[in-house]
Protein backbone atom coordinates (compact mmCIF):
# COMPACT_ATOMS: atom_id res chain seq x y z
CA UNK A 1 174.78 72.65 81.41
CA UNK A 2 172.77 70.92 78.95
CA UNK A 3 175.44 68.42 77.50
CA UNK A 4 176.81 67.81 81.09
CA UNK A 5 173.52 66.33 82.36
CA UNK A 6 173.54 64.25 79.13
CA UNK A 7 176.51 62.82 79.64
CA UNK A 8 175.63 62.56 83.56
CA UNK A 9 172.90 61.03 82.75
CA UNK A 10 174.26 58.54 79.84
CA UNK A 11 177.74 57.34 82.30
CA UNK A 12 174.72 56.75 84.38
CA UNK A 13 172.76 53.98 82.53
CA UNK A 14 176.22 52.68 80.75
CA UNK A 15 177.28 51.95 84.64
CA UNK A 16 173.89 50.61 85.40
CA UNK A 17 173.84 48.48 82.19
CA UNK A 18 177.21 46.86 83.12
CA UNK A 19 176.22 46.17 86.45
CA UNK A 20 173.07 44.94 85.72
CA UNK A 21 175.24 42.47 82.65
CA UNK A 22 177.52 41.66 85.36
CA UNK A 23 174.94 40.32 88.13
CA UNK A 24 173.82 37.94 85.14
CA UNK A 25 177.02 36.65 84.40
CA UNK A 26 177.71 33.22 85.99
CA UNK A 27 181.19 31.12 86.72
CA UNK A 28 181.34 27.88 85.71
CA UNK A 29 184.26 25.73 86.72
CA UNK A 30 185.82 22.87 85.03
CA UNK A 31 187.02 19.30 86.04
CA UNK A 32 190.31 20.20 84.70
CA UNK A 33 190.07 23.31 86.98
CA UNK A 34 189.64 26.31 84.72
CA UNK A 35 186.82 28.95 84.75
CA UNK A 36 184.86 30.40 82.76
CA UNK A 37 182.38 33.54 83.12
CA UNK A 38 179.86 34.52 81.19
CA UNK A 39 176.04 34.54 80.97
CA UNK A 40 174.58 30.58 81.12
CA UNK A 41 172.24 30.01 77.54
CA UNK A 42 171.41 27.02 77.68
CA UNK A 43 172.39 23.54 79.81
CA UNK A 44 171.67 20.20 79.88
CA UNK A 45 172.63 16.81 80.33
CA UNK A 46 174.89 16.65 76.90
CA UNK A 47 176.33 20.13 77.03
CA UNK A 48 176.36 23.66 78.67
CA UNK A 49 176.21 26.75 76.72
CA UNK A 50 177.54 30.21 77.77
CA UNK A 51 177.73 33.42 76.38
CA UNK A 52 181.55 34.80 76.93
CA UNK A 53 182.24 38.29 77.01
CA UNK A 54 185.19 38.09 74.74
CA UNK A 55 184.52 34.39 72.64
CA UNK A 56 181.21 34.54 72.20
CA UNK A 57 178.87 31.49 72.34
CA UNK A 58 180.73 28.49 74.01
CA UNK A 59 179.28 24.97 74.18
CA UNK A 60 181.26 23.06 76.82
CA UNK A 61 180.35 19.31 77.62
CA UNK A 62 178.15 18.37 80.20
CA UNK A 63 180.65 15.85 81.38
CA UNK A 64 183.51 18.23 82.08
CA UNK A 65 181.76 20.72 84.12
CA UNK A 66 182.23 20.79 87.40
CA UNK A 67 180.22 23.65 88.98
CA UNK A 68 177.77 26.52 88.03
CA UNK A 69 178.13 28.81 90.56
CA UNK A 70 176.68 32.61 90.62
CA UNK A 71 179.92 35.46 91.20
CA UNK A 72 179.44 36.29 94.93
CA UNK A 73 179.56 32.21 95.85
CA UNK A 74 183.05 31.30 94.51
CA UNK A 75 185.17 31.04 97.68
CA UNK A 76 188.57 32.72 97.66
CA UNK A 77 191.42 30.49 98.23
CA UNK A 78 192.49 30.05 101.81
CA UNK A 79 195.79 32.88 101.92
CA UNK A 80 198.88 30.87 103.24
CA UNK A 81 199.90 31.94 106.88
CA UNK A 82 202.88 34.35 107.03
CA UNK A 83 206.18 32.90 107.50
CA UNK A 84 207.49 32.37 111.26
CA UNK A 85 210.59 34.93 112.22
CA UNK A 86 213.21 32.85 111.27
CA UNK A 87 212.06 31.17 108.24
CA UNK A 88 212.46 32.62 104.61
CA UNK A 89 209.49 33.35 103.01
CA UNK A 90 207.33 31.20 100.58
CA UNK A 91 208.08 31.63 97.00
CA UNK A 92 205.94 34.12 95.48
CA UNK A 93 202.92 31.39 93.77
CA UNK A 94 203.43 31.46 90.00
CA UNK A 95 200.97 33.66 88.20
CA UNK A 96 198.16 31.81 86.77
CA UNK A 97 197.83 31.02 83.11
CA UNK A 98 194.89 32.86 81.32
CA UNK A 99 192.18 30.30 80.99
CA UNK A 100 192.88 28.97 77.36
CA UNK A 101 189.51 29.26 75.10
CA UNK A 102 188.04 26.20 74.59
CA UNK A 103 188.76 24.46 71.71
CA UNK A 104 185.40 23.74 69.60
CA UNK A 105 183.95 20.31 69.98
CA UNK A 106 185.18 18.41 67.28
CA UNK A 107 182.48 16.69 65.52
CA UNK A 108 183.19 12.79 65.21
CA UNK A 109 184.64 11.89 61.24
CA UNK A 110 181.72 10.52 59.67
CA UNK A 111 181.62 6.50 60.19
CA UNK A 112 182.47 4.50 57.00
CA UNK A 113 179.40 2.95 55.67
CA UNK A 114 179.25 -0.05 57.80
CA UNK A 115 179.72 -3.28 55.10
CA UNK A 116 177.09 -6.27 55.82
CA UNK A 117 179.46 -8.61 57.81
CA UNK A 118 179.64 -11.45 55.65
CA UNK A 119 177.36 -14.25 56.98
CA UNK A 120 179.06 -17.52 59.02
CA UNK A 121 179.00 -20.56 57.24
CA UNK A 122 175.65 -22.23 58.75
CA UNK A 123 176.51 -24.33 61.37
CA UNK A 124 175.35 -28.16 60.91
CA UNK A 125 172.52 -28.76 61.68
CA UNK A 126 172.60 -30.80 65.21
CA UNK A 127 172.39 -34.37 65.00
CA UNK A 128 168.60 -35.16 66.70
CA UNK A 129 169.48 -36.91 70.35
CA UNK A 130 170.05 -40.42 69.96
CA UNK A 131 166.77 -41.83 71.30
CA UNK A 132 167.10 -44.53 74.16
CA UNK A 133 167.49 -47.79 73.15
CA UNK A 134 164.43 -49.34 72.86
CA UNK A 135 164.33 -53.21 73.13
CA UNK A 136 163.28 -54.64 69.27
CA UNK A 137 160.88 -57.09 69.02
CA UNK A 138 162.35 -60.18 68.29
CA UNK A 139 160.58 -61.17 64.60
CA UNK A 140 158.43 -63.28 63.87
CA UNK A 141 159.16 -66.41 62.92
CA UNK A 142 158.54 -68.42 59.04
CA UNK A 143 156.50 -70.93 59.37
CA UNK A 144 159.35 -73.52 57.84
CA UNK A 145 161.33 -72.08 60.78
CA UNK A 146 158.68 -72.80 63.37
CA UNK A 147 157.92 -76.11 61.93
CA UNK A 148 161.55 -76.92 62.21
CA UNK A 149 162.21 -75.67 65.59
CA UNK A 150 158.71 -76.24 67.67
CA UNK A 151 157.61 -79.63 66.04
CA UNK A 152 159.07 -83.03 66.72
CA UNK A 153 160.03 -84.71 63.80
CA UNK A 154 161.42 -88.25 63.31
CA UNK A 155 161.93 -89.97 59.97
CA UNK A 156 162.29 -94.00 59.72
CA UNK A 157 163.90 -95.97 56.89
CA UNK A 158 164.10 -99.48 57.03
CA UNK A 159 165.05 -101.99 54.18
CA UNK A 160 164.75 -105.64 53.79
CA UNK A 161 165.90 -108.27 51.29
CA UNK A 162 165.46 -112.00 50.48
CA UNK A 163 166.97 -113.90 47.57
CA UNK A 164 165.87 -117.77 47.38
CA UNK A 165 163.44 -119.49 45.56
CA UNK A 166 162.20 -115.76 45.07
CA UNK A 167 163.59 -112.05 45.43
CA UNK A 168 162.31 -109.89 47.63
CA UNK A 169 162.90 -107.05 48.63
CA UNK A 170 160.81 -104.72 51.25
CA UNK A 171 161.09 -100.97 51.56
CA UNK A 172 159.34 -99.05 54.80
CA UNK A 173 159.57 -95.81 55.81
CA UNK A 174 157.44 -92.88 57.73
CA UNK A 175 157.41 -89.31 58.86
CA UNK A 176 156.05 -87.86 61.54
CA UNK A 177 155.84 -84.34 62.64
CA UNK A 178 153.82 -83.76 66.45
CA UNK A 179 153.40 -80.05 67.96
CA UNK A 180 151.72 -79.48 71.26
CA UNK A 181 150.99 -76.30 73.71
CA UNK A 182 148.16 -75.37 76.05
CA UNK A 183 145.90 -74.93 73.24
CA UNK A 184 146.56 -77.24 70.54
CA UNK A 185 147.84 -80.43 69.50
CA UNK A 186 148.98 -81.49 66.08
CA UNK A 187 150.12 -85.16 64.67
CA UNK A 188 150.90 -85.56 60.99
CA UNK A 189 152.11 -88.72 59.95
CA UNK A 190 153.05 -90.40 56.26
CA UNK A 191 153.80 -94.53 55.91
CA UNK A 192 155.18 -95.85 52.77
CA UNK A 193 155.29 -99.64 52.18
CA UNK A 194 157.08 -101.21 48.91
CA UNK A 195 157.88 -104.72 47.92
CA UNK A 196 159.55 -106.13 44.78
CA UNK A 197 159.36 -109.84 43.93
CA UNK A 198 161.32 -111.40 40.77
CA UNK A 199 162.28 -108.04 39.54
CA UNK A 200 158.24 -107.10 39.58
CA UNK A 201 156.52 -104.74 41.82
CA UNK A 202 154.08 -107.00 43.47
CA UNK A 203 152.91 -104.25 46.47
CA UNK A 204 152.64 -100.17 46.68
CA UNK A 205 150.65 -99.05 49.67
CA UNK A 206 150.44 -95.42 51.21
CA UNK A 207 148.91 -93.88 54.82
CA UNK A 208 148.61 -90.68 55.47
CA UNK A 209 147.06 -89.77 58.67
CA UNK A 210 146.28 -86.17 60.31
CA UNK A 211 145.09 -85.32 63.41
CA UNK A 212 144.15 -81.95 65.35
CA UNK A 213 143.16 -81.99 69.25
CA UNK A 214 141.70 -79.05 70.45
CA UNK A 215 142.83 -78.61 74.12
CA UNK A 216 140.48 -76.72 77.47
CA UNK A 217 142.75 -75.33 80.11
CA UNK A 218 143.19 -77.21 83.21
CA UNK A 219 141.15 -80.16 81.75
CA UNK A 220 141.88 -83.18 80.80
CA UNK A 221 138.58 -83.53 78.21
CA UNK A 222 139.84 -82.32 74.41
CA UNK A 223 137.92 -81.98 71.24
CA UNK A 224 139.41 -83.69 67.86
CA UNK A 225 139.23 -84.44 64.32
CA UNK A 226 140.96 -86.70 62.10
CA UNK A 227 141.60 -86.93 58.44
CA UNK A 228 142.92 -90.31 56.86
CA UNK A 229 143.90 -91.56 53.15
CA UNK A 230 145.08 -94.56 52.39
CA UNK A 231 146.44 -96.19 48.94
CA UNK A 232 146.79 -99.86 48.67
CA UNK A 233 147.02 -102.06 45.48
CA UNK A 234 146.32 -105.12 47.47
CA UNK A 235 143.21 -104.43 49.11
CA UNK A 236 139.57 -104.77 47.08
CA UNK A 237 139.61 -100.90 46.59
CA UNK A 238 142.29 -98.29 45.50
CA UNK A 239 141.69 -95.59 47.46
CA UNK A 240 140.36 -94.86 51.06
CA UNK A 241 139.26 -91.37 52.33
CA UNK A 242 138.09 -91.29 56.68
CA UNK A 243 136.94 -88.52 58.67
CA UNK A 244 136.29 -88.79 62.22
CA UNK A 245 136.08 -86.51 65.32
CA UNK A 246 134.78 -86.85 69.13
CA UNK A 247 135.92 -86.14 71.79
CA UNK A 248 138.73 -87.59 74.25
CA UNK A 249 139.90 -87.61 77.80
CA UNK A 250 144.09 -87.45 78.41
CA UNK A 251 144.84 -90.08 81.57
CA UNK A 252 147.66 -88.83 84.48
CA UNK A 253 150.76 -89.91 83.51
CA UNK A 254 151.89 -92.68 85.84
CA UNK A 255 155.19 -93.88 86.10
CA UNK A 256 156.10 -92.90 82.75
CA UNK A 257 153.09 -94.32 81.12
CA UNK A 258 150.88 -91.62 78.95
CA UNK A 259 147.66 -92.18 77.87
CA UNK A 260 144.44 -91.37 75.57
CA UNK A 261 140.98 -92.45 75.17
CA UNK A 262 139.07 -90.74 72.02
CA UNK A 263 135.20 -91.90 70.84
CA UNK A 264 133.47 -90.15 68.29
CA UNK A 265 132.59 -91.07 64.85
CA UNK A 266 132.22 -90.04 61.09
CA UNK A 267 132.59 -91.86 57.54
CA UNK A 268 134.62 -93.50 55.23
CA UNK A 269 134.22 -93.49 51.42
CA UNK A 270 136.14 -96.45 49.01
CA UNK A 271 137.50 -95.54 45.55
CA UNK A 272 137.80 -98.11 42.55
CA UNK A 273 136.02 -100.78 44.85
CA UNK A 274 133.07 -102.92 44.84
CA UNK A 275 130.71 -100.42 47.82
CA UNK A 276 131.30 -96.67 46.51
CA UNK A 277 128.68 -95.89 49.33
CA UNK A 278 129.60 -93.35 52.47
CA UNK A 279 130.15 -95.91 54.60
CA UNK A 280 128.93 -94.06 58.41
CA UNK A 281 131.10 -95.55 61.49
CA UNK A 282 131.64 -95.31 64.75
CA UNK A 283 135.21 -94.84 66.52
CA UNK A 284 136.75 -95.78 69.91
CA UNK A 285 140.44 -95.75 70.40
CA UNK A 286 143.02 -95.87 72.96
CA UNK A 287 146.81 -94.80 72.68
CA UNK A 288 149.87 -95.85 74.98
CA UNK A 289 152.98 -94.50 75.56
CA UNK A 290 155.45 -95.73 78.21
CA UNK A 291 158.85 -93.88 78.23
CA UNK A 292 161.01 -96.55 80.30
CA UNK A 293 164.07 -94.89 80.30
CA UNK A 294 165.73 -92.48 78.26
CA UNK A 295 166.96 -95.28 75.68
CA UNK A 296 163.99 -97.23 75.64
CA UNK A 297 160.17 -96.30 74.69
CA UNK A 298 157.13 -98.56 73.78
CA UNK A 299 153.93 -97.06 72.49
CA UNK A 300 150.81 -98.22 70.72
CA UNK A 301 147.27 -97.84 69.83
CA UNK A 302 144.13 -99.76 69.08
CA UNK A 303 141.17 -98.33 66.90
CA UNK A 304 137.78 -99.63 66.20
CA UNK A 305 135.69 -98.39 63.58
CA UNK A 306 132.27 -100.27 63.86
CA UNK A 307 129.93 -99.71 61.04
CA UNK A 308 126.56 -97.68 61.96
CA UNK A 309 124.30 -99.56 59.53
CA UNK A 310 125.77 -103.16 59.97
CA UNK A 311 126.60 -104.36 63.14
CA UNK A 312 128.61 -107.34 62.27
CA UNK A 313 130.69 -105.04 59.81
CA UNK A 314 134.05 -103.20 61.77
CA UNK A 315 137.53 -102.95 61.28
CA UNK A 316 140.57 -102.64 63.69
CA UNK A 317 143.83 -101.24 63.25
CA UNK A 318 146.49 -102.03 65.62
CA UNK A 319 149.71 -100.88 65.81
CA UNK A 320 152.96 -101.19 67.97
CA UNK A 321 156.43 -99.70 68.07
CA UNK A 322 159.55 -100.34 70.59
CA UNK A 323 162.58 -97.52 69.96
CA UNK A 324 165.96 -97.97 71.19
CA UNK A 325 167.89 -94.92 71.01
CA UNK A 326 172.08 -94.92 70.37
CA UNK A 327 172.23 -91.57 70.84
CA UNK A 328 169.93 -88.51 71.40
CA UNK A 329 168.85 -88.35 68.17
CA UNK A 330 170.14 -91.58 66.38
CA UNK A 331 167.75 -95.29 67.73
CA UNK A 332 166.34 -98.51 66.02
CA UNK A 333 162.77 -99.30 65.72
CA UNK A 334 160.75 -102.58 65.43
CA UNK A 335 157.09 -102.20 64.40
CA UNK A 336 154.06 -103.87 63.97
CA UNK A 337 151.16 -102.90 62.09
CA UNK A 338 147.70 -105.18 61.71
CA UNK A 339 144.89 -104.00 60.18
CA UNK A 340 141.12 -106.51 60.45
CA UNK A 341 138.31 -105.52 58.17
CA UNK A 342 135.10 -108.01 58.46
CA UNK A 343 133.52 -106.83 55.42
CA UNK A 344 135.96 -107.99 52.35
CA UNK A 345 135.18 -109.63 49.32
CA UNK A 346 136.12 -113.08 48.84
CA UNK A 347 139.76 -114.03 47.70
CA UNK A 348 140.91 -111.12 49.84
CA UNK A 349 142.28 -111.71 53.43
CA UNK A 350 140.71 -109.92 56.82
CA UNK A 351 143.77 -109.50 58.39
CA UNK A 352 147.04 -107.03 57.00
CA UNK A 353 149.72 -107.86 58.98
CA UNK A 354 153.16 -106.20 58.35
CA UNK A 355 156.37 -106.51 60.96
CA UNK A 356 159.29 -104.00 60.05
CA UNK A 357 162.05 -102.69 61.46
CA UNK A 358 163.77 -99.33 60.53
CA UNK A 359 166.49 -97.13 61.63
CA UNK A 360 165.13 -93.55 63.29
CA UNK A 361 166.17 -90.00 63.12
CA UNK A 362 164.72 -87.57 65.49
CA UNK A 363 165.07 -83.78 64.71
């Protein structure tokens, strides 16, 4: 009696222990359809582990399972409705395969040390974006370049000869540069006189003459100075240095005719002569110039130089040119050119007079 309630009572808990192993056991179904029972360890997102009666601890991926599903949920397959008198009955359905153990997870091969890709070749650098054309200043000009393309310039030569009782010959020429705008006003101008008798110089003289008007806007009143020098072997000195400056007033041009009236005053010094004194004088002049056509031009001037200390003491200077132009920049000149001084010593003449004619080049 005593063994048989052990034994009652062990069948007992071994039954109890199996069901109780059995309610924890859990069927989870595959994507690929199988099933597998056992008791769920462990699940997550990568994998879910089970413990299988007869393989142990089995780690199937998260991926491939379909279902978890506790014993008394998993819904028998609908049966197949019995065949209709008549018709042969359905082939017995093939026996289904044991589920086939899962195969362990194989663990990826080990990735080959990954080798620095070599680096590219550096790409050129990109060539800045052009930058829009921007309009260059234009430069600025020399001042032989200016000279030559703002300023009027004409050159005269003229040449003379005589052969009778004496030879003679006469040389004349000038240059004379002019530049105007709305500010300014610029005339430079050089004379050269020469004159050979018998094979003997007998006459050298040289005038050089510059002059600067300073211009108002919308006036006709300017501001000037001028600078003279002469050189003359057959006056009573040898050389002859003038300053002036006053004022002027520019006249309306009038058919053609142009027009300038200048007074001021200043001082004139002789070299080598017989008054080395600053010699203070007065000025008042007057210019012409009356373009009659395009081939034909007259212009001329008159200046008076009174003396400030001695009234009866003066010079004048008077001077006269007619141009006749072949071509644009080809003509032919005739000028005249008197200079009166009241205050000479004796055996020298008051009056210069010289007529010349030349052949002009305008540039």
């Amino acid at each position: 009696m005593r063994y048989a309630k052990i034994l009652t009572w062990g069948g007992a808990l071994l039954l109890l222990s199996v069901a109780v192993h059995a309610a924890e056991l859990q069927h989870v179904r595959m994507r690929s359809g199988d099933v597998f029972v056992g008791q769920v360890l462990e699940r997550n997102d990568q994998h879910v582990v089970i413990q299988h009666p007869l393989l142990g601890r089995v780690e199937l991926p998260a991926d491939q399972v379909a279902a978890v599903e506790a014993p008394g949920s998993m819904k028998p397959a609908p049966a197949k409705p019995s065949a209709e008198p008549g018709e042969a009955p359905d082939a017995p359905a093939p026996a289904a395969k044991p589920a086939e153990a899962p195969k362990p997870e194989a663990k990826p091969a080990p990735k080959p040390e990954a080798k620095p890709a070599p680096k590219p070749a550096a790409a050129p650098a990109p060539k800045p974006a052009a930058k829009p054309a921007v309009a260059e200043k234009p430069k600025e000009k020399g001042f032989i370049d200016k000279f030559l393309e703002e300023w009027k310039l004409r050159f005269k030569f003229g040449l003379s000869s005589r052969d009778s009782n004496t030879d003679t010959k006469n040389v004349n020429t000038s240059l004379s540069a002019k530049y105007a705008d709305k500010k300014d006003r610029w005339d430079v101008n050089v004379t050269y006189f020469y004159q050979k008798t018998n094979q003997s110089k007998s006459r050298e003289d040289v005038h050089v003459a510059l002059r600067k008007d300073w211009l108002f806007p919308d006036s006709p009143w300017f501001v000037f100075t001028t600078t003279e020098w002469d050189y003359d072997q057959y006056k009573s000195w040898d050389h002859r240095l003038s300053v002036h400056g006053g004022i002027g007033y520019d006249l309306k041009d009038f058919l053609g005719l142009q027009a300038e009236l200048r007074a001021g005053g200043g001082v004139t010094k002789e070299f080598g002569g017989v008054d080395p004194k600053f010699r203070p004088e007065s000025l008042f002049a007057s210019e012409l110039t009356w373009n009659i056509d395009k081939k034909h031009k007259i212009s001329g001037s008159v200046e008076i130089f009174p003396s400030v200390n001695d009234e009866d003491e003066y010079r004048v200077r008077t001077k006269a040119d007619w141009t006749y132009k072949f071509t644009q920049n080809v003509g032919l000149s005739i000028g005249y050119w008197n200079e009166y001084d009241s205050a000479v010593p004796d055996g020298y003449e008051k009056n210069d007079t010289r007529i010349f004619g030349s052949v002009v080049f305008d540039f």
